[in-house]
Protein backbone atom coordinates (compact mmCIF):
# COMPACT_ATOMS: atom_id res chain seq x y z
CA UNK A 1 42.41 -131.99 9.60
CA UNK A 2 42.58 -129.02 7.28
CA UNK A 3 40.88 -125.62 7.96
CA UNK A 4 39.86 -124.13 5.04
CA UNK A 5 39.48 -120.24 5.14
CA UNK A 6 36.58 -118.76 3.99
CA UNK A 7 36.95 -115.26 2.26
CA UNK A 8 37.57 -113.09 -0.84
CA UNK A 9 41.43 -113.21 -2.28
CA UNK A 10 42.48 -109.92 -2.71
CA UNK A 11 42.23 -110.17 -7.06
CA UNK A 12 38.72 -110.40 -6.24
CA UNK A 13 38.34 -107.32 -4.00
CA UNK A 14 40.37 -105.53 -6.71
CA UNK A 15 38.35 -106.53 -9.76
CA UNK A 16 34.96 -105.61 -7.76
CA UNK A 17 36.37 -102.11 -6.96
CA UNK A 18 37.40 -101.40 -10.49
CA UNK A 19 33.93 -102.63 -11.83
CA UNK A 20 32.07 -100.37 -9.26
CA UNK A 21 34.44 -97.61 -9.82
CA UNK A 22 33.83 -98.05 -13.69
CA UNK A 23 29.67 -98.00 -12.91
CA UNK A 24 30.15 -94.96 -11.04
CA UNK A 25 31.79 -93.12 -13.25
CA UNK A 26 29.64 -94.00 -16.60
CA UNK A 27 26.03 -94.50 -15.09
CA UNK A 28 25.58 -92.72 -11.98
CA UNK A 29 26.02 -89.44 -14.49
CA UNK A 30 23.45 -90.48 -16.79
CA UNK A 31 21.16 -91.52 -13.72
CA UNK A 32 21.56 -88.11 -11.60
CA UNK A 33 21.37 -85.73 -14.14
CA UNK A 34 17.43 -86.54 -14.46
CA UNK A 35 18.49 -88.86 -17.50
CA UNK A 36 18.68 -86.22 -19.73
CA UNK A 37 21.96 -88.06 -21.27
CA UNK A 38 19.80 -91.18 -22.61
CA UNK A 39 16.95 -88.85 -23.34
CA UNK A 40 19.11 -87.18 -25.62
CA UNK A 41 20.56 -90.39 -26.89
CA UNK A 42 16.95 -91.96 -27.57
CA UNK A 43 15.70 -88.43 -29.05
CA UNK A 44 18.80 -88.33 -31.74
CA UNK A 45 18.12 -92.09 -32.53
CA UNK A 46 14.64 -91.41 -33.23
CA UNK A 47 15.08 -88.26 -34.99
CA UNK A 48 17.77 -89.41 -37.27
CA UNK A 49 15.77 -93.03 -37.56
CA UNK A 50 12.53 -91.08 -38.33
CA UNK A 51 14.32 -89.03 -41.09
CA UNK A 52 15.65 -92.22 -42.63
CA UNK A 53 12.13 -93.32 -42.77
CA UNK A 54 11.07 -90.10 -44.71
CA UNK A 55 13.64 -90.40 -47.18
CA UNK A 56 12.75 -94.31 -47.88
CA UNK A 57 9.03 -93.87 -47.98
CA UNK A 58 9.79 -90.54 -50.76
CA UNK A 59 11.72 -92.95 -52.54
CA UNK A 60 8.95 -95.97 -52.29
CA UNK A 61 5.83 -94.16 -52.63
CA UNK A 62 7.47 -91.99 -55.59
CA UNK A 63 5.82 -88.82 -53.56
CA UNK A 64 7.13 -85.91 -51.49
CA UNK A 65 7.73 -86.53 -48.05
CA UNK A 66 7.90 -83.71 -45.61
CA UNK A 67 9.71 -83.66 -42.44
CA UNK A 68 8.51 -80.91 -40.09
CA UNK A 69 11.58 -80.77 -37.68
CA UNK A 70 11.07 -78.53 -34.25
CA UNK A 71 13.50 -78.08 -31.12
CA UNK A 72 11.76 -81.01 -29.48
CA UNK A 73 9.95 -82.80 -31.97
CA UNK A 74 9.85 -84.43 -35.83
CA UNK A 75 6.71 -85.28 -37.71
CA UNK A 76 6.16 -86.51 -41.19
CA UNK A 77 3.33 -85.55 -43.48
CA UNK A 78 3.20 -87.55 -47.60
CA UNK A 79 1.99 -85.54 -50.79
CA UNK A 80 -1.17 -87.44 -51.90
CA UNK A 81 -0.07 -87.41 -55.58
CA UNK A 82 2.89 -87.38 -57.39
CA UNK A 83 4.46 -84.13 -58.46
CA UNK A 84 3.17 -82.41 -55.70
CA UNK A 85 5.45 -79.51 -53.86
CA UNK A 86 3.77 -79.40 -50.72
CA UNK A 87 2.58 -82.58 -48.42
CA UNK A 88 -0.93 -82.64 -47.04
CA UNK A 89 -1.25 -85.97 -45.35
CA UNK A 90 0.01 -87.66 -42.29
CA UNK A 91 2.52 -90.10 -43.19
CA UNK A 92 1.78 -93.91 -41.63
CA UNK A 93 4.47 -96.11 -39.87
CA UNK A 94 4.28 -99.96 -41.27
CA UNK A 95 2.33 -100.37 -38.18
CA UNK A 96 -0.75 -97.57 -39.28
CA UNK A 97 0.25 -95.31 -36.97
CA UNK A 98 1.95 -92.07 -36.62
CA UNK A 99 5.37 -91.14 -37.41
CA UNK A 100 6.83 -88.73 -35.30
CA UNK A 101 8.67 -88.21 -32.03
CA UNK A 102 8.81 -85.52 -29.46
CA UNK A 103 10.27 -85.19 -26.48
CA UNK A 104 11.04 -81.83 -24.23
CA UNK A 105 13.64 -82.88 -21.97
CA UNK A 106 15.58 -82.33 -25.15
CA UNK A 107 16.60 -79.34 -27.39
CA UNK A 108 17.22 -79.60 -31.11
CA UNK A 109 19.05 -77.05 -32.84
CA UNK A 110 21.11 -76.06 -35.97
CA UNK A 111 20.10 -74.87 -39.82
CA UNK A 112 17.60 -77.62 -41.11
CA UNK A 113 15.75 -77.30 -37.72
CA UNK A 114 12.22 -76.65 -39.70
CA UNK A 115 10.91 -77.67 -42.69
CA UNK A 116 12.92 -80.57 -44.78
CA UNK A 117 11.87 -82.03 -47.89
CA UNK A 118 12.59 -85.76 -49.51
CA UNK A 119 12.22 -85.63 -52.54
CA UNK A 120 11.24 -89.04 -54.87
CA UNK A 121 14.25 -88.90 -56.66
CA UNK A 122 16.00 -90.07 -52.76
CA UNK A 123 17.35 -86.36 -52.36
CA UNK A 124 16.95 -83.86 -49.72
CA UNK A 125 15.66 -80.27 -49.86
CA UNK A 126 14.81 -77.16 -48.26
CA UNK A 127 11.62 -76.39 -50.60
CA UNK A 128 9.22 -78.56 -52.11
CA UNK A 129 9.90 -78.34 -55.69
CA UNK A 130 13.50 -79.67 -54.52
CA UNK A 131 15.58 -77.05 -55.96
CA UNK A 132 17.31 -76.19 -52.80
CA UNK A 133 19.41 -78.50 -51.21
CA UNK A 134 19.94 -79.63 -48.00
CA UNK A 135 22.98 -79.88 -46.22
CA UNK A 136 23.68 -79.48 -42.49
CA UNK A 137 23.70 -80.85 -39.37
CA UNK A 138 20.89 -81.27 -36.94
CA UNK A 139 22.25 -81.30 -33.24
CA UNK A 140 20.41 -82.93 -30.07
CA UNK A 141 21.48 -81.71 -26.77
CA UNK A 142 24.54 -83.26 -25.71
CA UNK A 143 24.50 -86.05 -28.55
CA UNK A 144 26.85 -86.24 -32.08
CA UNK A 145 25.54 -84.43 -34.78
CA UNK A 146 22.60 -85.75 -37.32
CA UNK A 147 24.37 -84.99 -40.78
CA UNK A 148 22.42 -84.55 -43.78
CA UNK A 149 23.39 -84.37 -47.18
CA UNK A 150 20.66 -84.02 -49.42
CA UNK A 151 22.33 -84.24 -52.97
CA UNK A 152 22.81 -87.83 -52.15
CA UNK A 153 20.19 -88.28 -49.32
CA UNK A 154 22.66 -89.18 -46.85
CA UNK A 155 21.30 -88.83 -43.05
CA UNK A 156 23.17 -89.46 -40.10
């Protein structure tokens, strides 16, 4: 009669350290420090998302879409008629409702922090009539940098 033992090899032991030891080191960050790391993350998405949306619906409606970018928030307001340098309605999502996202657990900083235009044409502005363009970087607290070039209407 054989007695089998029961028990862990020692590969296993070592593979289950290394996987906790990898958790540790990558999540329990993000976890303690009040989850401002995937706050960040999901702010940036959404901001950079939000201003992709701005520059399509310019493009689609063949209006001025404004972007109204604060240190913790982005909204988006539509010109109600075409050749229009200043926006004056709040710009729907697909799903009829607002587009916008805010959140102050974050900070959002750098030069087009404010007002950004999108202009029909698919570029990017600092002024309505579009004859300033935009190029910078929008930064979200502890995140890569939102680039936008607006002579081509590149965001990201």
């Amino acid at each position: 009669m054989s007695h089998r033992q029961q028990g862990f090899t020692i590969v296993e032991l070592i593979t289950v350290m290394v996987v906790i030891g990898v958790l540790s080191a990558v999540a329990l960050p993000m976890l303690t420090s009040g989850g401002n790391g995937m706050a960040g993350a999901a702010f940036r998405n959404e901001l950079a998302s939000t201003l992709r949306y701005a520059q399509k619906s310019a493009v689609s409606h063949r209006r001025l879409v404004c972007a109204n970018v604060t240190t913790s928030a982005v909204s988006l307001t539509i010109a109600q008629a075409a050749n229009q340098t200043a926006c004056d309605t709040q710009l729907q999502g697909p799903d009829g409702s607002e587009v916008a996202s805010r959140d102050a657990a974050v900070t959002a900083t750098g030069g087009l922090v404010g007002m950004i235009y999108f202009q029909p044409g698919g570029t990017i502005s600092t002024n309505g009539a579009g004859t300033a363009t935009a190029a910078g970087v929008i930064n979200v607290t502890g995140q890569p940098a939102i680039n936008i070039q607006g002579a081509t209407g590149y965001v990201e």
